[in-house]
C-alpha atoms as a PDB file:
ATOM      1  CA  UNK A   1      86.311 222.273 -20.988  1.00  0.00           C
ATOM      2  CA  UNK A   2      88.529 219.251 -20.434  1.00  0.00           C
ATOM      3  CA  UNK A   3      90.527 218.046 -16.851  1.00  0.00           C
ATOM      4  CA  UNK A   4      93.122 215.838 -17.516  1.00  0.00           C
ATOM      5  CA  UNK A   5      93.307 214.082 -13.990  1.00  0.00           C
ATOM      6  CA  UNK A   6      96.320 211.738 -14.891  1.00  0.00           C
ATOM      7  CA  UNK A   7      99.550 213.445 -16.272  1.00  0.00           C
ATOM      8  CA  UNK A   8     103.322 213.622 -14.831  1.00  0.00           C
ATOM      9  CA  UNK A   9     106.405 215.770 -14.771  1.00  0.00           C
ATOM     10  CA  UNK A  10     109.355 216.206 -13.591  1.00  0.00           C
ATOM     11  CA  UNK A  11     112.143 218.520 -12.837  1.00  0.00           C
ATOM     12  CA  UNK A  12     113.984 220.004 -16.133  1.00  0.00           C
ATOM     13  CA  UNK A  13     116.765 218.506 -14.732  1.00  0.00           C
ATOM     14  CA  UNK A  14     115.786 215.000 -13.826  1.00  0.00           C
ATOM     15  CA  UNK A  15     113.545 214.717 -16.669  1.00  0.00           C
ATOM     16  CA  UNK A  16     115.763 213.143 -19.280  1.00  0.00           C
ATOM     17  CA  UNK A  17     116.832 210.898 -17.208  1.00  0.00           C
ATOM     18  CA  UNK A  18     113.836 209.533 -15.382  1.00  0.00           C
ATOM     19  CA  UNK A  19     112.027 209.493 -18.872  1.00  0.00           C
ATOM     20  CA  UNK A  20     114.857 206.949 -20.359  1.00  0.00           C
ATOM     21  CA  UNK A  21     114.452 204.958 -17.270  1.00  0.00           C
ATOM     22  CA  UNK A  22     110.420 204.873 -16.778  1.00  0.00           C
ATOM     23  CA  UNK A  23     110.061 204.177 -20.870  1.00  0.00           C
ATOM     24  CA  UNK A  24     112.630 201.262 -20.708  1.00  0.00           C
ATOM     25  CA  UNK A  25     110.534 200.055 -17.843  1.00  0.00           C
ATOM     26  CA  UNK A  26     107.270 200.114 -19.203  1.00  0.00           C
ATOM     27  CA  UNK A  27     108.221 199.966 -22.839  1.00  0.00           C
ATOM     28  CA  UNK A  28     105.758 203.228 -24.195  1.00  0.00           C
ATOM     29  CA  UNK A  29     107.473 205.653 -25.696  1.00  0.00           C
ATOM     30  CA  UNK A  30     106.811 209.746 -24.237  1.00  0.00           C
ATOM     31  CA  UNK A  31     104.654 212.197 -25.919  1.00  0.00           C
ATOM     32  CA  UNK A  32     106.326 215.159 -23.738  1.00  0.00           C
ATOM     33  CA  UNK A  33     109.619 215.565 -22.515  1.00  0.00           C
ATOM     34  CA  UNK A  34     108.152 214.974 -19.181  1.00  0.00           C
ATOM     35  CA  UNK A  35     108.721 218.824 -18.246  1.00  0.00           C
ATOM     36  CA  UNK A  36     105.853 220.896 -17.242  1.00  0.00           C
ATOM     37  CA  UNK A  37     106.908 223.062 -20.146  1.00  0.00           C
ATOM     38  CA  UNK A  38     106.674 219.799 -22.328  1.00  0.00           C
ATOM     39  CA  UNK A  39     103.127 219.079 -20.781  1.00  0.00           C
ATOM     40  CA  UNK A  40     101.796 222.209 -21.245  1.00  0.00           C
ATOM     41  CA  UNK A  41     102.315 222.484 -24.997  1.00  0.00           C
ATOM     42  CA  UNK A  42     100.565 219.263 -25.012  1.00  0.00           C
ATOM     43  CA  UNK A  43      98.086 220.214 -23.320  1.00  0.00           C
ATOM     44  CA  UNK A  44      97.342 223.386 -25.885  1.00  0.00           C
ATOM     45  CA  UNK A  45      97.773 221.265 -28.774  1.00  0.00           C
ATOM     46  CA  UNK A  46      95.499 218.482 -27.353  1.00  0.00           C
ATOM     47  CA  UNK A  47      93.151 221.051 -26.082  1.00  0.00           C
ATOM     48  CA  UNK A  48      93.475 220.898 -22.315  1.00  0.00           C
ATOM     49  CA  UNK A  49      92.338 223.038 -20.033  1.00  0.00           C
ATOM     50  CA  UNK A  50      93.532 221.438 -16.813  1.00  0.00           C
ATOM     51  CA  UNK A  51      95.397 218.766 -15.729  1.00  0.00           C
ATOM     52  CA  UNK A  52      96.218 217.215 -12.532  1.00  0.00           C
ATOM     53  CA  UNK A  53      99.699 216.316 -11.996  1.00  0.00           C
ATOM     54  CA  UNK A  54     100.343 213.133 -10.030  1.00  0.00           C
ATOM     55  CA  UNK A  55     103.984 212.961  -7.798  1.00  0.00           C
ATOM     56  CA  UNK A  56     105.019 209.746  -6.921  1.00  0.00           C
ATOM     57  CA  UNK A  57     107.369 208.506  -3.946  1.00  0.00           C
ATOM     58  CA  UNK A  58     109.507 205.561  -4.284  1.00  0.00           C
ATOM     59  CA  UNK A  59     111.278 205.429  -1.341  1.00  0.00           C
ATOM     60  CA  UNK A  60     111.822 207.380   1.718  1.00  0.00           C
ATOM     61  CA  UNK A  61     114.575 209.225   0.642  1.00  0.00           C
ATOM     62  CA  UNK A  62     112.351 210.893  -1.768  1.00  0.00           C
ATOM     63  CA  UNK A  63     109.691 212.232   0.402  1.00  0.00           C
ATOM     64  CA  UNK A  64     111.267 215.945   0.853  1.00  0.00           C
ATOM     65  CA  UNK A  65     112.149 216.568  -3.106  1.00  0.00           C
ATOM     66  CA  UNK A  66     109.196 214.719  -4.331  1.00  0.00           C
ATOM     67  CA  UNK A  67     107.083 217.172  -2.463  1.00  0.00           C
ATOM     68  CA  UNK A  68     108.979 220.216  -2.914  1.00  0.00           C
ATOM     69  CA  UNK A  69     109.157 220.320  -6.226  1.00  0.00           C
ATOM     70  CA  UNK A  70     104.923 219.143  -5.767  1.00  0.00           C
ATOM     71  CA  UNK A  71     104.349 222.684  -4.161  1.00  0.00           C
ATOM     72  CA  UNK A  72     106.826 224.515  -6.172  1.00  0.00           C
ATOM     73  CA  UNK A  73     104.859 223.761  -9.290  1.00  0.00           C
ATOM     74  CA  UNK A  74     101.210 224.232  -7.857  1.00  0.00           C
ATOM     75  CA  UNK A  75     102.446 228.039  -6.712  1.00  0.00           C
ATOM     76  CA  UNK A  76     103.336 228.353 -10.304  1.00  0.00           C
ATOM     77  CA  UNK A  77     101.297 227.065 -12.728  1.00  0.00           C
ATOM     78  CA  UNK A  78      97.488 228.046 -12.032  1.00  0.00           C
ATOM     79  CA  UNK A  79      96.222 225.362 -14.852  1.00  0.00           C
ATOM     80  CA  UNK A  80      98.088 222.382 -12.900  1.00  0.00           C
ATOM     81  CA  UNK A  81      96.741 220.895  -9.875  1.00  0.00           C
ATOM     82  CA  UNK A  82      99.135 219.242  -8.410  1.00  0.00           C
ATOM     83  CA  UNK A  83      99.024 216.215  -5.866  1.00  0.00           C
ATOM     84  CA  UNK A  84     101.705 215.543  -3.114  1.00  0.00           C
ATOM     85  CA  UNK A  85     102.665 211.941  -2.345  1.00  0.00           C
ATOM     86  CA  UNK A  86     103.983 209.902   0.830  1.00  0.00           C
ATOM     87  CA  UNK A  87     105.627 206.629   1.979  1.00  0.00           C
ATOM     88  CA  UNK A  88     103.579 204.857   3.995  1.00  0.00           C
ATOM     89  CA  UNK A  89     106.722 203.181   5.852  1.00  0.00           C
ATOM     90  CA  UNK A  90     108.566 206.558   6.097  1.00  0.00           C
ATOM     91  CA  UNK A  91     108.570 208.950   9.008  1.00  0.00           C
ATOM     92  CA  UNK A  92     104.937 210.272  10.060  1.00  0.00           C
ATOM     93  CA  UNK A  93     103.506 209.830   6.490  1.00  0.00           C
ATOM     94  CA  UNK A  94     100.558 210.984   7.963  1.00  0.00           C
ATOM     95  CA  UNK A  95     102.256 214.226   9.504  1.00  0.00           C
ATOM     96  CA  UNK A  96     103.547 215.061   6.138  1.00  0.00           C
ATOM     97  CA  UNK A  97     100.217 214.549   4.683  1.00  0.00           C
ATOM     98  CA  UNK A  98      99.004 216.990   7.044  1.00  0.00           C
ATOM     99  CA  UNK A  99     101.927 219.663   5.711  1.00  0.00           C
ATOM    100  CA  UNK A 100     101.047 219.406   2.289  1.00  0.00           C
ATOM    101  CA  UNK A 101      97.694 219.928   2.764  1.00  0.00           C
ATOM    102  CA  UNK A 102      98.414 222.785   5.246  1.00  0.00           C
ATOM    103  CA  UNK A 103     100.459 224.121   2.437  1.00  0.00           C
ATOM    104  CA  UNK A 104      97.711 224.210  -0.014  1.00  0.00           C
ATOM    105  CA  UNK A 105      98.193 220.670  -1.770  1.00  0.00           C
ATOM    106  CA  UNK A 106      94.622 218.807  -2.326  1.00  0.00           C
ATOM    107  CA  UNK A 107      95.107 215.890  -3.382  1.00  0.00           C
ATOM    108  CA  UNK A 108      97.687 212.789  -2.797  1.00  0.00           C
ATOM    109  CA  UNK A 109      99.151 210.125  -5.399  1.00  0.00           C
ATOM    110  CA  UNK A 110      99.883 206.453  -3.865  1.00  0.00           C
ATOM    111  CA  UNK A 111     101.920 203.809  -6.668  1.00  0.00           C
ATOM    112  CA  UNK A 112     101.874 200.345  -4.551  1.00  0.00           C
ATOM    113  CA  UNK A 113     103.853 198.525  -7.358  1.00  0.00           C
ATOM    114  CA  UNK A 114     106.546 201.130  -6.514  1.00  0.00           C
ATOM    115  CA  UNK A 115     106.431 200.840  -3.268  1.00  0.00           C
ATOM    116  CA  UNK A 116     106.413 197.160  -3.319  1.00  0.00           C
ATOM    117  CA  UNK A 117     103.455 197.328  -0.966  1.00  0.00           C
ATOM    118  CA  UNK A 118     100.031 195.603  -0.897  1.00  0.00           C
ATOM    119  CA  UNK A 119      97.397 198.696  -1.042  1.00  0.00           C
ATOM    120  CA  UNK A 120      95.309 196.534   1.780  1.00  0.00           C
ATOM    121  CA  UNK A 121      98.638 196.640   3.744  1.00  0.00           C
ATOM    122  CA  UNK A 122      98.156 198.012   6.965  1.00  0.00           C
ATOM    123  CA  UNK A 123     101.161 200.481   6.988  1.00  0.00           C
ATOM    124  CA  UNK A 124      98.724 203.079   4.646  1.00  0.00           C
ATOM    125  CA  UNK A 125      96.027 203.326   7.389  1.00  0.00           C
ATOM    126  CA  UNK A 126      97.617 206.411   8.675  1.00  0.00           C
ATOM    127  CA  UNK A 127      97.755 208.160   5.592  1.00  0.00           C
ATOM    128  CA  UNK A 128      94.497 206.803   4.365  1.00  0.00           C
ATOM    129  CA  UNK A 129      92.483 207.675   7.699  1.00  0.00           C
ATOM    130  CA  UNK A 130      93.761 211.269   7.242  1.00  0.00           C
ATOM    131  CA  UNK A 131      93.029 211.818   3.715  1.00  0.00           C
ATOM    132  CA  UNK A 132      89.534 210.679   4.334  1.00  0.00           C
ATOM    133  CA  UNK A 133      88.755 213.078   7.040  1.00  0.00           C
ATOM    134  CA  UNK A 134      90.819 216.226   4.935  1.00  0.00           C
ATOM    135  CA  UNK A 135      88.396 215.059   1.984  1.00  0.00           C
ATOM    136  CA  UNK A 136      90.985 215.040  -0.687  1.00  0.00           C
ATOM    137  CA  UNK A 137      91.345 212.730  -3.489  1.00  0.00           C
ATOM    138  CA  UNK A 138      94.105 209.659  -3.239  1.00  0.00           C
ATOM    139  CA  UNK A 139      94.684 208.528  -6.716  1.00  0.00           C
ATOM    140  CA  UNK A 140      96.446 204.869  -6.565  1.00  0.00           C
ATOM    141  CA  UNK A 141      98.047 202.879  -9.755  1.00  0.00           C
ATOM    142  CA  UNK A 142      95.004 199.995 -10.178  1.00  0.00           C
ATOM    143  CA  UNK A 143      95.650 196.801 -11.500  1.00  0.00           C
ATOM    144  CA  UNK A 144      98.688 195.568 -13.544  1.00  0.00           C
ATOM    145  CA  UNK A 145     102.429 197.736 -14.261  1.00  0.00           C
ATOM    146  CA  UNK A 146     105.825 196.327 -15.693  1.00  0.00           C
ATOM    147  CA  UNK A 147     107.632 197.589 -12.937  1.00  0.00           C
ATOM    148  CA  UNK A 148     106.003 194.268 -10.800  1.00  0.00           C
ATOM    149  CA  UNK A 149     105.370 192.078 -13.582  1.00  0.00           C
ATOM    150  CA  UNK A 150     104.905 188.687 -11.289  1.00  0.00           C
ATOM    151  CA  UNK A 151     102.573 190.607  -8.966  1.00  0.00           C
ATOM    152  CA  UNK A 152      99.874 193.087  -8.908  1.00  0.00           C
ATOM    153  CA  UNK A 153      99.824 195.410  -5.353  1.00  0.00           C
ATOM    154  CA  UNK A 154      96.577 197.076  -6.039  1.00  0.00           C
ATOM    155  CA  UNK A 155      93.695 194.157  -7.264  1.00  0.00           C
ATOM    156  CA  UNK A 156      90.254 195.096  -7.204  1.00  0.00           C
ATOM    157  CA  UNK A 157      89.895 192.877  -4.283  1.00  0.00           C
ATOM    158  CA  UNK A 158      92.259 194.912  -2.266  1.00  0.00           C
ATOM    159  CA  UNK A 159      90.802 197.758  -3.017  1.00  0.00           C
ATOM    160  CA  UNK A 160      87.428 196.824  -1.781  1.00  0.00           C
ATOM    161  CA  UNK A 161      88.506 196.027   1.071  1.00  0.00           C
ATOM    162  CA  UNK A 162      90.829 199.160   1.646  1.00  0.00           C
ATOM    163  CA  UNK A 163      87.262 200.856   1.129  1.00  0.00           C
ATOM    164  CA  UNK A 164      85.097 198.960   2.832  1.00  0.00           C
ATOM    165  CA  UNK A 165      87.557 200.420   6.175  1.00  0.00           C
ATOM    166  CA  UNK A 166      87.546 203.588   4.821  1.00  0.00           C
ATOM    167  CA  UNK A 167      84.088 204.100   3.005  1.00  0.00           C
ATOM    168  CA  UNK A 168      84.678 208.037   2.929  1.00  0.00           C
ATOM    169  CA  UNK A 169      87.150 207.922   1.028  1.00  0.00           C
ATOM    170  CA  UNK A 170      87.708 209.792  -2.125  1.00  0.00           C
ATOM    171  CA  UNK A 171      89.861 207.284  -3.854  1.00  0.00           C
ATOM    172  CA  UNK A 172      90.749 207.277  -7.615  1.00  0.00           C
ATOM    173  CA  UNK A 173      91.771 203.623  -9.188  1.00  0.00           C
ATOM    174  CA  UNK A 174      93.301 204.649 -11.925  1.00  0.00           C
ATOM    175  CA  UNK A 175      93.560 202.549 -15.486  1.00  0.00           C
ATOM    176  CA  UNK A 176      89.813 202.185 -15.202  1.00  0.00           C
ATOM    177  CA  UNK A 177      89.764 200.624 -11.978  1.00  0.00           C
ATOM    178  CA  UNK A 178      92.813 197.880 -12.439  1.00  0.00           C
ATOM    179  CA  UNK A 179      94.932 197.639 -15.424  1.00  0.00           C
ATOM    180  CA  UNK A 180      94.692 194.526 -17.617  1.00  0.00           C
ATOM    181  CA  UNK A 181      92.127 193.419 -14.608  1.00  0.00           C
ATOM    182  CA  UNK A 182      89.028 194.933 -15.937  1.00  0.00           C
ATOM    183  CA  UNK A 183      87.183 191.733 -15.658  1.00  0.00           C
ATOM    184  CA  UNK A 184      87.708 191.935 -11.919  1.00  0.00           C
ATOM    185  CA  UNK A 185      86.906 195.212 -11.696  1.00  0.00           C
ATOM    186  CA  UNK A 186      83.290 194.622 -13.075  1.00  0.00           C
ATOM    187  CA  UNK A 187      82.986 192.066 -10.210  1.00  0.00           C
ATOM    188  CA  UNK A 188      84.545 193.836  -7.814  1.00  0.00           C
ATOM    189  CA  UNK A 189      84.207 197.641  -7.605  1.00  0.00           C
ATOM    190  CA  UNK A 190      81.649 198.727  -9.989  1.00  0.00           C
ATOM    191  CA  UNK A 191      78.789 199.995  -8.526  1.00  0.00           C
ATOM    192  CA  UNK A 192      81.098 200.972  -5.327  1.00  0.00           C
ATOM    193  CA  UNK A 193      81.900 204.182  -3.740  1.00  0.00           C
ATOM    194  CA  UNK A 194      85.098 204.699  -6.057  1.00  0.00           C
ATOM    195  CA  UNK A 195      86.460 206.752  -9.201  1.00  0.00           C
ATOM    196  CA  UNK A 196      87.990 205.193 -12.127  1.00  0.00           C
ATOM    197  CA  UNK A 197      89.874 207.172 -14.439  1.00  0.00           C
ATOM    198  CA  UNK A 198      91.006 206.094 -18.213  1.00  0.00           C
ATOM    199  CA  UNK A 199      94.591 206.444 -17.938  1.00  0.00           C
ATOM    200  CA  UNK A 200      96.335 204.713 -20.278  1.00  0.00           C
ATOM    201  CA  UNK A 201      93.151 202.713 -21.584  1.00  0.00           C
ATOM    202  CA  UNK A 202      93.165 202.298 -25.075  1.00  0.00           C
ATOM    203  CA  UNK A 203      93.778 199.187 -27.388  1.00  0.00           C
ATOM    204  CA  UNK A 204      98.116 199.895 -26.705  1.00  0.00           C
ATOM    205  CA  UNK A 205      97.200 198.367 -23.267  1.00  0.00           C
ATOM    206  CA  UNK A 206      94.287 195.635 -24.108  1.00  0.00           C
ATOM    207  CA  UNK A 207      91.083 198.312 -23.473  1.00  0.00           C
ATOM    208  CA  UNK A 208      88.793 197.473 -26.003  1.00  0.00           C
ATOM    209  CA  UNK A 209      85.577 199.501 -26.869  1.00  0.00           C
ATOM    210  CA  UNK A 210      83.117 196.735 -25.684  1.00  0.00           C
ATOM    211  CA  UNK A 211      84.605 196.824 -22.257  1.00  0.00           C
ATOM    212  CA  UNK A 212      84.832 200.545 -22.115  1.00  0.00           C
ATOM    213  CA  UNK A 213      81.184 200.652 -22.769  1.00  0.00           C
ATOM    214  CA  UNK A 214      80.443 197.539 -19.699  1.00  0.00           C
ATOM    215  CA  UNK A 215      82.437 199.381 -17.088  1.00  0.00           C
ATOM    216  CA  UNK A 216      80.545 202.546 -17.923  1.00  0.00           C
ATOM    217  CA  UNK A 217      77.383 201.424 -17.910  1.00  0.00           C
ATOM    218  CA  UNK A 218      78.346 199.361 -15.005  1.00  0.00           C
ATOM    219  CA  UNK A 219      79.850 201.789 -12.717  1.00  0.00           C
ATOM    220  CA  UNK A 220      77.860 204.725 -13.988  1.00  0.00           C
ATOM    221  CA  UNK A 221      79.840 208.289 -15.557  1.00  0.00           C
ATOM    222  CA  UNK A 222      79.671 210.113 -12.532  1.00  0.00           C
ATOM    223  CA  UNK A 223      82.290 207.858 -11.334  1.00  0.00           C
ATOM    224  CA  UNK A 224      84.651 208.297 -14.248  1.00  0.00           C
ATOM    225  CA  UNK A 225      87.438 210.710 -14.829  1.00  0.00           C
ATOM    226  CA  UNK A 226      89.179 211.473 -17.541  1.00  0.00           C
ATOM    227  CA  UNK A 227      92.976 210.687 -17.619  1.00  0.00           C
ATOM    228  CA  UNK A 228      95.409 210.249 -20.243  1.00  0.00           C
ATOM    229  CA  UNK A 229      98.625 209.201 -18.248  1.00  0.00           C
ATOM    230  CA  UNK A 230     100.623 211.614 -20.266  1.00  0.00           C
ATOM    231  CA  UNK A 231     103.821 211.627 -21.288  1.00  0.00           C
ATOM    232  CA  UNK A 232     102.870 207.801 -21.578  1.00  0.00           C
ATOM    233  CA  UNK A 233      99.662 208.939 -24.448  1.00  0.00           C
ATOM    234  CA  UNK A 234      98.896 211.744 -25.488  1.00  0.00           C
ATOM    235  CA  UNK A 235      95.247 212.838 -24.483  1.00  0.00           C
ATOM    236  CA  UNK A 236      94.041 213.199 -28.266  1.00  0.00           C
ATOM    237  CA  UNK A 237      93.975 209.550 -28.530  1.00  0.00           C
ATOM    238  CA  UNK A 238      92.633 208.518 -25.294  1.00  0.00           C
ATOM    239  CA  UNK A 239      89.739 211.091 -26.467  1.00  0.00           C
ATOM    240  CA  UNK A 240      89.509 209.276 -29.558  1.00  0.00           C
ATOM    241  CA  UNK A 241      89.239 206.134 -28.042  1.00  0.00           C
ATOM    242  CA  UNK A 242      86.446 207.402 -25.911  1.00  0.00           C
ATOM    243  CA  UNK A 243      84.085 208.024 -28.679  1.00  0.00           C
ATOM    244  CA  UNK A 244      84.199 204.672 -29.757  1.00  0.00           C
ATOM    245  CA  UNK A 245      82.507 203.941 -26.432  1.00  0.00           C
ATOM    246  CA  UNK A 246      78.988 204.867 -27.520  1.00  0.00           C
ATOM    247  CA  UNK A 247      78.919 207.705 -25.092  1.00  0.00           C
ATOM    248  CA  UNK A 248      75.972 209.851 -24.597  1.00  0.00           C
ATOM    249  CA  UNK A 249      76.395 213.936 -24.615  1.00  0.00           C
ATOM    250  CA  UNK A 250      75.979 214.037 -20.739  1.00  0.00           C
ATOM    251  CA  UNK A 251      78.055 211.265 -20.176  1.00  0.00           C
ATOM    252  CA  UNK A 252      80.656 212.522 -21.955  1.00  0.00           C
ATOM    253  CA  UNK A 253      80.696 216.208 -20.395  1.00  0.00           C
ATOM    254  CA  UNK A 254      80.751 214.338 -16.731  1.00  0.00           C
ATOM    255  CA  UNK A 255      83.926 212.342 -17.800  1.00  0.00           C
ATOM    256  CA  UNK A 256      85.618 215.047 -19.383  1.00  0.00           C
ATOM    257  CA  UNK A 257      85.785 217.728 -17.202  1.00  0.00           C
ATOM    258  CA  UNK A 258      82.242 217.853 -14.709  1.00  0.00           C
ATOM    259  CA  UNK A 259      83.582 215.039 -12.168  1.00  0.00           C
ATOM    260  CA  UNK A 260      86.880 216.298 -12.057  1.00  0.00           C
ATOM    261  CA  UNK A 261      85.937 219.719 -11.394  1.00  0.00           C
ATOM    262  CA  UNK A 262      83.733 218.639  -8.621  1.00  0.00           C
ATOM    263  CA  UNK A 263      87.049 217.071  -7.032  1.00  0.00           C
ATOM    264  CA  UNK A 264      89.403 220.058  -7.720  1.00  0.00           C
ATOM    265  CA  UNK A 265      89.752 223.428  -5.641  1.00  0.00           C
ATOM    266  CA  UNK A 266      89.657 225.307  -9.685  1.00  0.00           C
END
């Protein structure tokens, strides 16, 4: 078995159009058509069994469709879970937190270099006290994205202190912990009460097999998910790029699929 805890679609509709826009932006090219039809004939090609699907909110306007279409695709696709997401600065985040999760979402999807704000910014407390207490996963962008280029809203620094406020809860840092800042991370948040997943870590994006291997052994499997960030890589090669990390047989079954599972009402 094999979770894919990082993937993202969109509406047929919107799809085209938010693909041209997000690929310009971070300069990959899509393996999917960023539908859920798209992803899923990835995913049977690739050989995944389940994926999480991560919604993202921009701006406040988006709150209501963003999480729509969120619960609209969890009642219909049984292989997808599928994670709601808020803005921290819009009305009652916390409130609509509460809805989703009253509504059967379980899990929640923050992007501070969208949102233009700080993780360790006080305006998430809210949202971040709640999601503790509910026990649901919070997956946040880590480290480095071309959308903020001149400055990074989620460092490893931030982050440990965001959890050192909030040591219950189940937070995801995806891009191994801080993308482009794994360094950092190994000072920072290894060995801490936090996931990583591998999102978009391969050598497109710097990841090299060495340091795969030192935040492994570092911050131990069970912390690790596995994540592909599709449409943005397919997961066959984020899979091949893991066995160049001189994984052992357990370590590789927790990454793949055991962690995730334990996270995921499946």
């Amino acid at each position: 078995m094999i979770i894919d805890f990082h993937t993202h679609v969109f509406p047929d509709a919107l799809a085209p159009k938010a693909g041209a826009s997000l690929s310009a932006t971070a300069g990959f090219p899509m393996f999917s058509d960023l539908t859920v039809s798209g992803q899923l004939a990835v995913m049977a090609e690739d050989g995944i069994d389940h994926a999480v699907v991560l919604n993202t909110v921009t701006n406040t306007r988006q709150v209501e469709k963003v999480n729509l279409f969120a619960l609209e695709t969890a009642k219909n696709y049984p292989t997808l879970s599928v994670f709601g997401s808020v803005h921290p600065l819009g009305e009652d985040p916390a409130g609509v937190l509460q809805r989703l999760y009253d509504q059967g979402l379980r899990g929640l999807k923050l992007h501070p270099d969208y949102l233009g704000i700080p993780f360790d910014d006080p305006s998430y407390r809210p949202v971040l006290k709640l999601a503790s207490e509910l026990q649901i996963p919070v997956v946040i962008h880590a480290g480095f994205d071309p959308v903020s280029p001149e400055k990074v809203h989620a460092t490893p620094k931030a982050i440990r202190k965001v959890m050192a406020e909030f040591p219950e809860l189940i937070l995801v840092c995806a891009h191994m912990g801080g993308m482009s800042l794994w360094e950092e991370v190994l000072e920072a948040l290894c060995g801490r009460r936090v996931y990583f997943d591998t999102a978009m870590c391969s050598p497109r994006t710097g990841m090299t097999a060495a340091m795969g291997k030192a935040l492994v052994s570092a911050h131990g499997a069970e912390n690790i998910l596995f994540g592909s960030d599709m449409p943005w890589a397919r997961p066959s090669e984020i899979l091949d790029f893991l066995d160049t990390w001189g994984l052992t047989p357990e370590e590789r079954e927790a990454i793949l699929w055991k962690n995730g599972a334990a996270l995921l009402p499946i």
